[in-house]
N, C-alpha and C. Protein backbone atom coordinates (compact mmCIF):
# COMPACT_ATOMS: atom_id res chain seq x y z
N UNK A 1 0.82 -1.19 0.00
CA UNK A 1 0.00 0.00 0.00
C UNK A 1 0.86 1.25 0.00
N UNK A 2 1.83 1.16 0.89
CA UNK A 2 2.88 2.81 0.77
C UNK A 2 3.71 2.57 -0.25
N UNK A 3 3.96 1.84 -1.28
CA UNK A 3 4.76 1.59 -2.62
C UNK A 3 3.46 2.42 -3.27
N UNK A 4 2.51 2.11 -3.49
CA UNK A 4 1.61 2.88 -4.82
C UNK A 4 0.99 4.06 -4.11
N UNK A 5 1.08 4.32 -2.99
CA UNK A 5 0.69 5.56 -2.72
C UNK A 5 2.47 6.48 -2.88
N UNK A 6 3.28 5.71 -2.66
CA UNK A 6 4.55 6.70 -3.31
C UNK A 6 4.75 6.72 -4.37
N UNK A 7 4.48 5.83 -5.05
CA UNK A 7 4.37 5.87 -6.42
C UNK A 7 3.59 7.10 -7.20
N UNK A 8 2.67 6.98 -6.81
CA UNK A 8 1.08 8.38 -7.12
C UNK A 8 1.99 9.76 -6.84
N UNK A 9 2.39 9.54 -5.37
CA UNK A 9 3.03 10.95 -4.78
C UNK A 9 4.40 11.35 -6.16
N UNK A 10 5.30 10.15 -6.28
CA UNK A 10 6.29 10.26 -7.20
C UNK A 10 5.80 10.86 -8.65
N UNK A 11 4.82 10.37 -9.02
CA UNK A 11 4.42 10.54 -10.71
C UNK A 11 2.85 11.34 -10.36
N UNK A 12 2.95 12.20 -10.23
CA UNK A 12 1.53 13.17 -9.69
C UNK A 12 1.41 13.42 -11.35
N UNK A 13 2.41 14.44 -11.55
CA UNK A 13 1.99 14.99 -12.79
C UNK A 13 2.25 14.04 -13.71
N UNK A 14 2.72 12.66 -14.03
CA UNK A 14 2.37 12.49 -15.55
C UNK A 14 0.51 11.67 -14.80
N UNK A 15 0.03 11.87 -13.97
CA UNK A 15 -0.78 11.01 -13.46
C UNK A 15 -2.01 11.60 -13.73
N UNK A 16 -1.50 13.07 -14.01
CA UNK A 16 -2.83 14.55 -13.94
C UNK A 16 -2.44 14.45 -15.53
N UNK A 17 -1.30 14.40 -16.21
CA UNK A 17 -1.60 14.62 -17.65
C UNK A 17 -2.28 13.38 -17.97
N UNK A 18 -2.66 12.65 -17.54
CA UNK A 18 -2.97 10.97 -18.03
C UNK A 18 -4.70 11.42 -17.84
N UNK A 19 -4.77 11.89 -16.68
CA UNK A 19 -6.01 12.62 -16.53
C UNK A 19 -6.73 13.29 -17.58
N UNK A 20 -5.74 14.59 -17.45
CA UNK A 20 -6.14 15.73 -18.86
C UNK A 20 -5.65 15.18 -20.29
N UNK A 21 -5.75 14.13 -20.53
CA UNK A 21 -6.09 13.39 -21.87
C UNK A 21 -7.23 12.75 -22.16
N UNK A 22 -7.58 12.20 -20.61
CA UNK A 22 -8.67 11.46 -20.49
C UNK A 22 -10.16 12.52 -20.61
N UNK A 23 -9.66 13.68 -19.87
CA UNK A 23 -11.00 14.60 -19.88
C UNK A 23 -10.90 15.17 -21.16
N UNK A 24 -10.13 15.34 -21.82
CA UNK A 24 -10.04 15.99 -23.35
C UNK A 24 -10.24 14.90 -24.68
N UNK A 25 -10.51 13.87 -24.00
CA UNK A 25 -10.88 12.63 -25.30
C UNK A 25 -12.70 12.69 -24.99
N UNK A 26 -12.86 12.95 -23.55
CA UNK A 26 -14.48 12.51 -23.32
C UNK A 26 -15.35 13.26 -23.48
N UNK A 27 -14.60 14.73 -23.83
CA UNK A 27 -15.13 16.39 -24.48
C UNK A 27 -15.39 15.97 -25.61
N UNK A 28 -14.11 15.69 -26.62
CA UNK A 28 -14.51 15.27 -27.20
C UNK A 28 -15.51 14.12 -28.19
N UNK A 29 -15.63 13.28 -27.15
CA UNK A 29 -16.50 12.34 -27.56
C UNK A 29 -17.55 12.88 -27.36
N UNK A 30 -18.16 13.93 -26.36
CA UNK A 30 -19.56 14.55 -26.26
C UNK A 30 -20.04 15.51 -27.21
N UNK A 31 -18.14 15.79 -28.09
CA UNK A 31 -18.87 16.95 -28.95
C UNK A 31 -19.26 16.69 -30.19
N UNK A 32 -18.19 15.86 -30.74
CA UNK A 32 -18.01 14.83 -31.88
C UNK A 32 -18.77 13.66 -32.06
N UNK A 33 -19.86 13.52 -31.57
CA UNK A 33 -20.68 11.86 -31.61
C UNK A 33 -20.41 11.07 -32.33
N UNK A 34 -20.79 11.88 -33.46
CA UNK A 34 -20.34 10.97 -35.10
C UNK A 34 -19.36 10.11 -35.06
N UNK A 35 -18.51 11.22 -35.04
CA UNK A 35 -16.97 10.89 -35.61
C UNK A 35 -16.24 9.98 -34.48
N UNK A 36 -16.87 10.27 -33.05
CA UNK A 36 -16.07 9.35 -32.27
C UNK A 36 -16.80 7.65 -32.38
N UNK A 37 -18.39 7.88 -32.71
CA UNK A 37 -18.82 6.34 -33.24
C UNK A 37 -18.48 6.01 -33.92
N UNK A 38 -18.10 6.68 -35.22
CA UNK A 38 -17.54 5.82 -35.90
C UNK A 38 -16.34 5.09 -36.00
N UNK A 39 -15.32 6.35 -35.32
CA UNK A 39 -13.71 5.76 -35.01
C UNK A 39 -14.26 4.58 -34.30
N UNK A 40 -14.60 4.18 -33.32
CA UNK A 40 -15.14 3.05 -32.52
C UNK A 40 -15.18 1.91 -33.37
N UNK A 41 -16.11 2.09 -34.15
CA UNK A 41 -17.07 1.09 -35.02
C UNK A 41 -15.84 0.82 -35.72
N UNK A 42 -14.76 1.51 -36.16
CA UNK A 42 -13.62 1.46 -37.30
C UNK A 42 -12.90 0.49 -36.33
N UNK A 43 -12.16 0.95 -35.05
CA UNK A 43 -11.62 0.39 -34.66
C UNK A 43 -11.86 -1.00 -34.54
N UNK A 44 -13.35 -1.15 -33.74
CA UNK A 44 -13.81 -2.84 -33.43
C UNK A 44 -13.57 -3.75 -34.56
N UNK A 45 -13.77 -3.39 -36.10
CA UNK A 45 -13.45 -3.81 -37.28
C UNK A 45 -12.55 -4.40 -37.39
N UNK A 46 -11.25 -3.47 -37.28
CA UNK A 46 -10.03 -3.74 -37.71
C UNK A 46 -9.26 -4.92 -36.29
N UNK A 47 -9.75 -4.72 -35.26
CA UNK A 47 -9.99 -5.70 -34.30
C UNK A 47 -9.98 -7.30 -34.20
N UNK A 48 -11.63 -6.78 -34.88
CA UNK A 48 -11.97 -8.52 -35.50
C UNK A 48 -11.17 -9.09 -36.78
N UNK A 49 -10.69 -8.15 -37.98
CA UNK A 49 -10.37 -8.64 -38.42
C UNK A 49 -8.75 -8.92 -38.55
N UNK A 50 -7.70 -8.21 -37.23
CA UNK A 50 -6.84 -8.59 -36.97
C UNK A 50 -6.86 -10.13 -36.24
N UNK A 51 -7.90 -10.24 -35.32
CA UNK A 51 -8.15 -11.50 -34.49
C UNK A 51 -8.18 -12.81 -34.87
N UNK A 52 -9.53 -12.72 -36.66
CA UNK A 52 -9.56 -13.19 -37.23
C UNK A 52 -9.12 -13.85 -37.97
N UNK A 53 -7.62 -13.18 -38.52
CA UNK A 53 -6.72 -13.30 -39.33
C UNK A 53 -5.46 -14.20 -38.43
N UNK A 54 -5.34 -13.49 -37.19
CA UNK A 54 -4.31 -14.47 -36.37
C UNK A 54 -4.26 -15.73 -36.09
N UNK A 55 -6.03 -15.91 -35.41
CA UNK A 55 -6.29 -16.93 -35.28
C UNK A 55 -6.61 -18.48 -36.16
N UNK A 56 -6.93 -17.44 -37.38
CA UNK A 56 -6.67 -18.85 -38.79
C UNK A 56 -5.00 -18.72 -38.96
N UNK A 57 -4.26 -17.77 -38.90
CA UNK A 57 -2.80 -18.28 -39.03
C UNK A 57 -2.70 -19.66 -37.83
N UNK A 58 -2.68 -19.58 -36.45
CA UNK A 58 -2.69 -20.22 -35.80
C UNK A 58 -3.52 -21.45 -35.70
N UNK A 59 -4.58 -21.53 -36.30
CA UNK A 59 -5.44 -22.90 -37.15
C UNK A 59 -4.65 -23.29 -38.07
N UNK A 60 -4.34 -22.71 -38.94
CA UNK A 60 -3.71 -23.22 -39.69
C UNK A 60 -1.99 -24.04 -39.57
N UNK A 61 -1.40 -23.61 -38.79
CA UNK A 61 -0.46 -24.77 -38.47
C UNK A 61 -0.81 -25.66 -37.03
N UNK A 62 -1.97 -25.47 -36.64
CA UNK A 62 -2.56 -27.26 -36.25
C UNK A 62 -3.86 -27.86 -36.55
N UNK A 63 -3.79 -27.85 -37.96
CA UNK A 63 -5.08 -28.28 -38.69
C UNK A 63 -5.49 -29.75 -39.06
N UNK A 64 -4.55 -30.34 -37.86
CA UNK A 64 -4.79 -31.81 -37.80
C UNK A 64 -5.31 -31.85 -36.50
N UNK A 65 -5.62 -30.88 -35.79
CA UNK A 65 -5.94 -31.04 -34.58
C UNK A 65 -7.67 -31.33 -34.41
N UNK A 66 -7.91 -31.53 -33.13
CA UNK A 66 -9.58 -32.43 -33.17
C UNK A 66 -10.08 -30.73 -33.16
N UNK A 67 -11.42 -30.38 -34.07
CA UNK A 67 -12.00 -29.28 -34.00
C UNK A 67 -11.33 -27.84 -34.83
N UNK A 68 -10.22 -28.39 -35.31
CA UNK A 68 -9.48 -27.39 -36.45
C UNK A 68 -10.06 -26.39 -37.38
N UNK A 69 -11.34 -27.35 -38.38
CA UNK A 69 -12.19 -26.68 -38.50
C UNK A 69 -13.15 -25.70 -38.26
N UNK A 70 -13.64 -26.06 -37.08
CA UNK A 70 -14.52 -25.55 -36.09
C UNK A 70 -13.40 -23.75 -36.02
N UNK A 71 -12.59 -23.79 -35.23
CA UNK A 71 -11.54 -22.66 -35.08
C UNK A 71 -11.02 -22.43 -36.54
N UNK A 72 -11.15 -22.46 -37.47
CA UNK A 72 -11.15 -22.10 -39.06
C UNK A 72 -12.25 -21.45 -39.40
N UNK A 73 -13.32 -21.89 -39.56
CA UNK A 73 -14.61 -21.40 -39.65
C UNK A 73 -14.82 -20.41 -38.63
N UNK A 74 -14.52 -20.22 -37.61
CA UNK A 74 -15.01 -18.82 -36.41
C UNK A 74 -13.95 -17.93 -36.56
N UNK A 75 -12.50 -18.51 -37.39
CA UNK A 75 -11.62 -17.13 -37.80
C UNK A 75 -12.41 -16.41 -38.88
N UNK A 76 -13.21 -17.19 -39.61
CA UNK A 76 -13.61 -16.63 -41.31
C UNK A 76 -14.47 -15.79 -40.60
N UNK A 77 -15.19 -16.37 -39.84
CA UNK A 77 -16.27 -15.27 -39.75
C UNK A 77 -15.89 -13.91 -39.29
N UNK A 78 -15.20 -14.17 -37.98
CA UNK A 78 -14.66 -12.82 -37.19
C UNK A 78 -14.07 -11.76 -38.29
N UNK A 79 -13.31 -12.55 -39.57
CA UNK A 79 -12.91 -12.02 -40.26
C UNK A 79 -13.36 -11.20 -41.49
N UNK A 80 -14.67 -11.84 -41.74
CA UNK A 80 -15.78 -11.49 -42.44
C UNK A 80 -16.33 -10.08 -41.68
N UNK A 81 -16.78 -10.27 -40.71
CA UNK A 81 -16.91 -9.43 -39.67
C UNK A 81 -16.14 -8.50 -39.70
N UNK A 82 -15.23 -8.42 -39.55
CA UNK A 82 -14.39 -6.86 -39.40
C UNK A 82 -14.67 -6.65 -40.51
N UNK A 83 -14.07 -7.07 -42.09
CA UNK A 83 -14.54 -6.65 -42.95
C UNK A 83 -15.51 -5.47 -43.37
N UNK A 84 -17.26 -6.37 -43.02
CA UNK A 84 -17.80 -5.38 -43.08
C UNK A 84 -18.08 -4.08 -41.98
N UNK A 85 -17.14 -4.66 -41.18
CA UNK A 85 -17.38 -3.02 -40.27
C UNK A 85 -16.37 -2.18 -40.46
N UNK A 86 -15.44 -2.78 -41.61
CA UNK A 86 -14.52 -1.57 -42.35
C UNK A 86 -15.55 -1.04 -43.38
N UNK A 87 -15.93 -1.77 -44.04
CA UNK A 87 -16.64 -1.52 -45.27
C UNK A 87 -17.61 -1.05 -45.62
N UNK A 88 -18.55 -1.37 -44.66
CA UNK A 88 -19.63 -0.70 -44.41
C UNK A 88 -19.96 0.17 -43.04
N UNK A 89 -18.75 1.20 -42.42
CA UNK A 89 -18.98 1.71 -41.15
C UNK A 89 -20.55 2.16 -40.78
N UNK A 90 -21.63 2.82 -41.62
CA UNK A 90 -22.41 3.25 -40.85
C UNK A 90 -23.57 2.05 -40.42
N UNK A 91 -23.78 0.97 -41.69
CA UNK A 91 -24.44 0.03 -40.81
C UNK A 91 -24.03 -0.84 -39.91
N UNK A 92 -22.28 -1.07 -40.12
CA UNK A 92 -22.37 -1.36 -38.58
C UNK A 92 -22.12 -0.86 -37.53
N UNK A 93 -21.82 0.50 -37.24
CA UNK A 93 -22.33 1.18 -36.70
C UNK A 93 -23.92 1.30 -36.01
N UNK A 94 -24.68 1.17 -36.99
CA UNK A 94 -26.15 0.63 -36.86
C UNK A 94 -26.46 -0.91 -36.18
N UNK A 95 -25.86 -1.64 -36.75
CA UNK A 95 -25.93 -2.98 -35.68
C UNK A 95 -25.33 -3.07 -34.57
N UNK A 96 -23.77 -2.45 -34.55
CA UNK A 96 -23.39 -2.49 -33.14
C UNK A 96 -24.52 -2.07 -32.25
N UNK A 97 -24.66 -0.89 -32.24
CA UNK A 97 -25.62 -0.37 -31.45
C UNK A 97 -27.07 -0.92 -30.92
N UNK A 98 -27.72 -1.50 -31.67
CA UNK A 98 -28.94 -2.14 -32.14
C UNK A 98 -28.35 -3.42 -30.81
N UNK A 99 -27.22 -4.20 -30.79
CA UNK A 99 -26.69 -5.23 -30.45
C UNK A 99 -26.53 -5.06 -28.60
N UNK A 100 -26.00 -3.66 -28.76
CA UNK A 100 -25.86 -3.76 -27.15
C UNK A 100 -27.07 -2.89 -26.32
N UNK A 101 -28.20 -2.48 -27.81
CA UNK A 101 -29.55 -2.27 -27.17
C UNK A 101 -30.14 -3.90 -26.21
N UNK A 102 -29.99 -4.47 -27.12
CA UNK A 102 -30.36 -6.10 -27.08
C UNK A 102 -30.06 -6.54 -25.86
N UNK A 103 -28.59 -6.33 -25.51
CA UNK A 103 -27.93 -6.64 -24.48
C UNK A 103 -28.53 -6.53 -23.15
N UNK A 104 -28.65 -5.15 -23.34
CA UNK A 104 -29.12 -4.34 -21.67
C UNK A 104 -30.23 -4.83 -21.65
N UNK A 105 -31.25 -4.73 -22.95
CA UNK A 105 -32.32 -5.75 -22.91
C UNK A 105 -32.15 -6.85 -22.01
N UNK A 106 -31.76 -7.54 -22.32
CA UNK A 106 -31.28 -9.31 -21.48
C UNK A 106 -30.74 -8.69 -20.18
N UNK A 107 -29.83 -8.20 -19.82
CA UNK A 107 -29.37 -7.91 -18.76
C UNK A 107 -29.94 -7.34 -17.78
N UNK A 108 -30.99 -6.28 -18.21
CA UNK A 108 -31.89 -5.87 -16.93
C UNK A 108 -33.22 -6.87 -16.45
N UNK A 109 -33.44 -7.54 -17.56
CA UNK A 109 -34.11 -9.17 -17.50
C UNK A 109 -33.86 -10.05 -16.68
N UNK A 110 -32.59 -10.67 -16.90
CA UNK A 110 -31.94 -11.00 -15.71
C UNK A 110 -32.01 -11.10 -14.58
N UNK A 111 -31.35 -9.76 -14.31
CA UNK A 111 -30.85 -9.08 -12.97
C UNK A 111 -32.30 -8.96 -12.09
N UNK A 112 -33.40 -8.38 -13.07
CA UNK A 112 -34.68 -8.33 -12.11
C UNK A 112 -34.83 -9.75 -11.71
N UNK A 113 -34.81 -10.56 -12.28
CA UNK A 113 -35.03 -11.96 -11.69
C UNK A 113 -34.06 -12.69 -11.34
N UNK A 114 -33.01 -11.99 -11.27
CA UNK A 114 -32.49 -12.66 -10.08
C UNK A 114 -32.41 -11.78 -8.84
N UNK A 115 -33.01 -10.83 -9.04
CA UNK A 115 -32.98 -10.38 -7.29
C UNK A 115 -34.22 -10.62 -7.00
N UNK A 116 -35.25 -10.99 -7.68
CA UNK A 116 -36.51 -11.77 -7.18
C UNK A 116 -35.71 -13.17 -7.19
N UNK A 117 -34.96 -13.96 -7.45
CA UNK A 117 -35.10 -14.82 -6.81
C UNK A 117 -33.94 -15.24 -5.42
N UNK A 118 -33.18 -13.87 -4.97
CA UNK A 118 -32.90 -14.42 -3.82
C UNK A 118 -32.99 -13.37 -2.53
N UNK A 119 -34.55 -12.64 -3.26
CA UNK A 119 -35.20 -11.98 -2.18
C UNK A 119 -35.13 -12.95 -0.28
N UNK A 120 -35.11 -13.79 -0.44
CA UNK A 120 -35.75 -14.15 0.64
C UNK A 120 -34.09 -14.65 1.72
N UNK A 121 -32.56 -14.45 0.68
CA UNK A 121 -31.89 -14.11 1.12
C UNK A 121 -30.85 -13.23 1.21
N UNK A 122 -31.26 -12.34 0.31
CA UNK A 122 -30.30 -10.94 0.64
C UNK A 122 -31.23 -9.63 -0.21
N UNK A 123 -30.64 -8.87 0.23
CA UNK A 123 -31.58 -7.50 -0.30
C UNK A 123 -30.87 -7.38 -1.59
N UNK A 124 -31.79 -7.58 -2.78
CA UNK A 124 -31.40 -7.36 -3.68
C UNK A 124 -31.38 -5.84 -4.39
N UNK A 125 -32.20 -4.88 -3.43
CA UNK A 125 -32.34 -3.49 -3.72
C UNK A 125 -31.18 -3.30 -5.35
N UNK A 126 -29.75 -3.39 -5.21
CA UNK A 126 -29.20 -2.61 -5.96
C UNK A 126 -29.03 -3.19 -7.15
N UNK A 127 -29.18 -5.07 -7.04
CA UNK A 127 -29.07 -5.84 -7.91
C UNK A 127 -30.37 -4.96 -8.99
N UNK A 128 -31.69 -4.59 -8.39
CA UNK A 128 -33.14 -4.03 -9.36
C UNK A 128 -32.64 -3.12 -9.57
N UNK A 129 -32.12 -2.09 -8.77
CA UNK A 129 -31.58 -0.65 -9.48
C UNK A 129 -30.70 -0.77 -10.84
N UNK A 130 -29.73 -1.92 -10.70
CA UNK A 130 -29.01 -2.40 -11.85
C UNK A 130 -29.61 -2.68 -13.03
N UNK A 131 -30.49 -3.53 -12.83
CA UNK A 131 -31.59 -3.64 -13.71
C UNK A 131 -32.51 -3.00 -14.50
N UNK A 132 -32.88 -2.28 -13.67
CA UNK A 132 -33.67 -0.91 -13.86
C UNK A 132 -32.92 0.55 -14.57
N UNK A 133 -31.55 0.44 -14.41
CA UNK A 133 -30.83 0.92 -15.73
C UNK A 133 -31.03 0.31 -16.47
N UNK A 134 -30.10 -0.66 -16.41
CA UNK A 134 -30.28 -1.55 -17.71
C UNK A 134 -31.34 -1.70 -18.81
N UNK A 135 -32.43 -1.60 -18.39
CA UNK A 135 -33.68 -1.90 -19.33
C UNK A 135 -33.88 -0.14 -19.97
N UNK A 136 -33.65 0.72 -18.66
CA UNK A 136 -33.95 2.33 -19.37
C UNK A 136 -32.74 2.20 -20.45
N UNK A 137 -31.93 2.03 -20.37
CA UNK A 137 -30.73 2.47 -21.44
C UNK A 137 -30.93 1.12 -22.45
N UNK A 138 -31.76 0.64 -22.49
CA UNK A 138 -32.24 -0.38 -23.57
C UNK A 138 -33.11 0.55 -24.23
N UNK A 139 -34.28 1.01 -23.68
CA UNK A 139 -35.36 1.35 -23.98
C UNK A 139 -34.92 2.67 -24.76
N UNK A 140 -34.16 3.14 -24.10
CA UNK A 140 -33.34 5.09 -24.75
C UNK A 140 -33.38 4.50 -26.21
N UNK A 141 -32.31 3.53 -26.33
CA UNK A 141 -31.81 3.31 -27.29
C UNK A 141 -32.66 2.52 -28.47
N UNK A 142 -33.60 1.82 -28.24
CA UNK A 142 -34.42 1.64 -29.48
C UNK A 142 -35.07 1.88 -29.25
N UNK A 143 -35.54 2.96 -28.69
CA UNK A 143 -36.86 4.21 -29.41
C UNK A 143 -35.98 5.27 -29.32
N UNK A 144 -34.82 5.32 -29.64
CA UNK A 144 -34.32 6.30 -30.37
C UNK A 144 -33.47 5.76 -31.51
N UNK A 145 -33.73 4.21 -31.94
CA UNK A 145 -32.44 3.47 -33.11
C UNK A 145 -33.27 4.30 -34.22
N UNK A 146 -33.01 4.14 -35.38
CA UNK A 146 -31.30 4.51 -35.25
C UNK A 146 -30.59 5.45 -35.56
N UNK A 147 -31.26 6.48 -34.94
CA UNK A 147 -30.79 7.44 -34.71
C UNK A 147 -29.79 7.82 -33.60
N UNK A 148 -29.98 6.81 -31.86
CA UNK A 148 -29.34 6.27 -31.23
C UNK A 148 -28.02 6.08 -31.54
N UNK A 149 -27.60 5.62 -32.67
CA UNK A 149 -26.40 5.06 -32.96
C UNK A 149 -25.19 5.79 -33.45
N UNK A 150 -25.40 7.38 -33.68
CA UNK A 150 -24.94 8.13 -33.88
C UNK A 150 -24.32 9.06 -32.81
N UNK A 151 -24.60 8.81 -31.62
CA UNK A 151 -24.38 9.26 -30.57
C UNK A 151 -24.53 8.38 -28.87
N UNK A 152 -24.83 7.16 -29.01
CA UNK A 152 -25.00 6.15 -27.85
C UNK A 152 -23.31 5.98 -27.10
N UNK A 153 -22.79 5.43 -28.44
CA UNK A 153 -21.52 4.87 -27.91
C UNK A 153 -20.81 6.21 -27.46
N UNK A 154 -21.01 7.22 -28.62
CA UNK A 154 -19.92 8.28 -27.66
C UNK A 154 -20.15 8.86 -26.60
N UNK A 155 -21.21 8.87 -26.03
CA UNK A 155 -21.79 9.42 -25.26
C UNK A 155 -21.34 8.29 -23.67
N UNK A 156 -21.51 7.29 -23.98
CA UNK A 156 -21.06 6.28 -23.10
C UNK A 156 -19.86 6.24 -23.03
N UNK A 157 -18.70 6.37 -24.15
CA UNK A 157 -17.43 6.15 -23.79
C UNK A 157 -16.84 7.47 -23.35
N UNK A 158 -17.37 9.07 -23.65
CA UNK A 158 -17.04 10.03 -23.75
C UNK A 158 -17.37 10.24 -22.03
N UNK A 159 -18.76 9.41 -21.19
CA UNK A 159 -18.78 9.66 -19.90
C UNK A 159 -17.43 8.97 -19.16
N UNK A 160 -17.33 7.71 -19.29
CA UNK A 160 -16.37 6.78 -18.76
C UNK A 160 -15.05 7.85 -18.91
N UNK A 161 -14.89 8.02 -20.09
CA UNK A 161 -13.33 8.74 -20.32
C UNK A 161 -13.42 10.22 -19.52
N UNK A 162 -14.33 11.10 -19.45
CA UNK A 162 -14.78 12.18 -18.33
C UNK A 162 -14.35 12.02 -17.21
N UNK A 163 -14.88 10.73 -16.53
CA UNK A 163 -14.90 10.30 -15.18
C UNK A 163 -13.81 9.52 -14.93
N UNK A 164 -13.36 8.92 -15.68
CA UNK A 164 -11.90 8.11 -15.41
C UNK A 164 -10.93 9.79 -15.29
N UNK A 165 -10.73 10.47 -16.38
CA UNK A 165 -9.98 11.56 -16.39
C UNK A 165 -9.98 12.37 -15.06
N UNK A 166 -11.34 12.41 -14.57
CA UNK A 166 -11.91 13.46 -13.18
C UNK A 166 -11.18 12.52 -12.03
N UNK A 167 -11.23 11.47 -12.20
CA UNK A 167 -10.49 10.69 -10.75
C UNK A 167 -9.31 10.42 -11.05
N UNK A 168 -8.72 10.56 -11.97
CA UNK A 168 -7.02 10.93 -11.93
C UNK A 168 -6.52 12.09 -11.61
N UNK A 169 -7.14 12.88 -12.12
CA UNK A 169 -7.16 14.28 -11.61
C UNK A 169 -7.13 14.74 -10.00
N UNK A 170 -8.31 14.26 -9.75
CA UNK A 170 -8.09 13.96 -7.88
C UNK A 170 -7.01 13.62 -7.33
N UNK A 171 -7.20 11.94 -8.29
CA UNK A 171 -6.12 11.27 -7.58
C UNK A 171 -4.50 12.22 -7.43
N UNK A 172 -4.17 12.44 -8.61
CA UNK A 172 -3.04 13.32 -8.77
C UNK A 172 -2.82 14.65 -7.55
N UNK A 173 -3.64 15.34 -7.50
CA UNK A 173 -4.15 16.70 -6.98
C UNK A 173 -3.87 16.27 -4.95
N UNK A 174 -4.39 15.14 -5.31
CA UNK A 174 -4.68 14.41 -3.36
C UNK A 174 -3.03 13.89 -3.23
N UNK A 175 -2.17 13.26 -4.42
CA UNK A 175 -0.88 12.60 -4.12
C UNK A 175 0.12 14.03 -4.02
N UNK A 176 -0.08 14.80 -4.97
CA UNK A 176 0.36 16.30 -5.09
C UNK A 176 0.59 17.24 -3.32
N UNK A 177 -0.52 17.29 -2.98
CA UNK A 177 -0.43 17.92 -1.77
C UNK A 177 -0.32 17.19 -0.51
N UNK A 178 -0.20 15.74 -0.46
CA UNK A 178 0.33 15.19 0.55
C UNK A 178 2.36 14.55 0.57
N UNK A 179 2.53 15.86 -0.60
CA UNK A 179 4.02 15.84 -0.89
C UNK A 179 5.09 16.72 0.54
């Protein structure tokens, strides 16, 4: 514990510039929607189809192995996959989005039932609150698709990167003056 709190104290400032990159990427993601969904959508692409591509190299020199195929066929696809989310950024852009509408869908589904089902041994209060996001930020998002999709993800990654940036910032600011 006193190694990374000297550590913090030692590197304050590259800890606050790590910060003020973070709050200046999540500005931007709030200002830029577009352009930061789509970098996203570009990136996840090139992702899959780096993944894709590795992983049939790596099928491919043990393609005598049991299920070779199987891991051949799920490189093509992944690879197929990035593809069209190079190729076609705005619809998939449009499906990503659509996809992790779906998600929160299922997930606040879930979560409500499972804190109904272990009401009777722990308070599930926050497990439903969880939930109960979950389904609103389902619901935001397809009755607003797809139009949603133009602004969901940045808006989500542009908060995270805000708030990650704001608690380095602290953090830095709190290691700073206990110098």
């Amino acid at each position: 514990m006193d190694h990374e709190k000297n550590a913090t104290q030692d590197h304050w400032a590259g800890v606050m510039a790590e910060g003020t990159v973070f709050i200046i990427l999540g500005v931007l993601a709030f200002t830029l929607p577009i352009a930061f969904s789509l970098a996203f959508e570009l990136v996840l692409g090139w992702i899959f189809l780096a993944g894709g591509t590795l992983q049939l190299y790596r099928t491919s020199q043990n393609s005598g192995a049991p299920g070779a195929w199987l891991m051949g066929a799920s490189s093509l696809i992944a690879m197929i996959f990035g593809v069209m989310l190079l190729f076609h950024p705005l619809e998939g852009l449009l499906a990503v989005t659509f996809i992790i509408a779906i998600y929160f869908l299922i997930e606040g589904v879930l979560k409500i039932s499972y804190a109904w089902q272990i009401r009777h041994y722990s308070n599930g209060v926050w497990v439903i609150f969880s939930g109960i996001v979950s389904l609103v930020i389902a619901a935001i998002i397809l009755l607003e698709w797809p139009v949603a999709s133009m602004w969901f993800i940045a808006v989500m990654m542009g908060l995270y990167l805000f708030i990650n940036g704001m608690s380095l910032l602290w953090m830095a600011s709190h290691a700073r003056s206990k110098m």
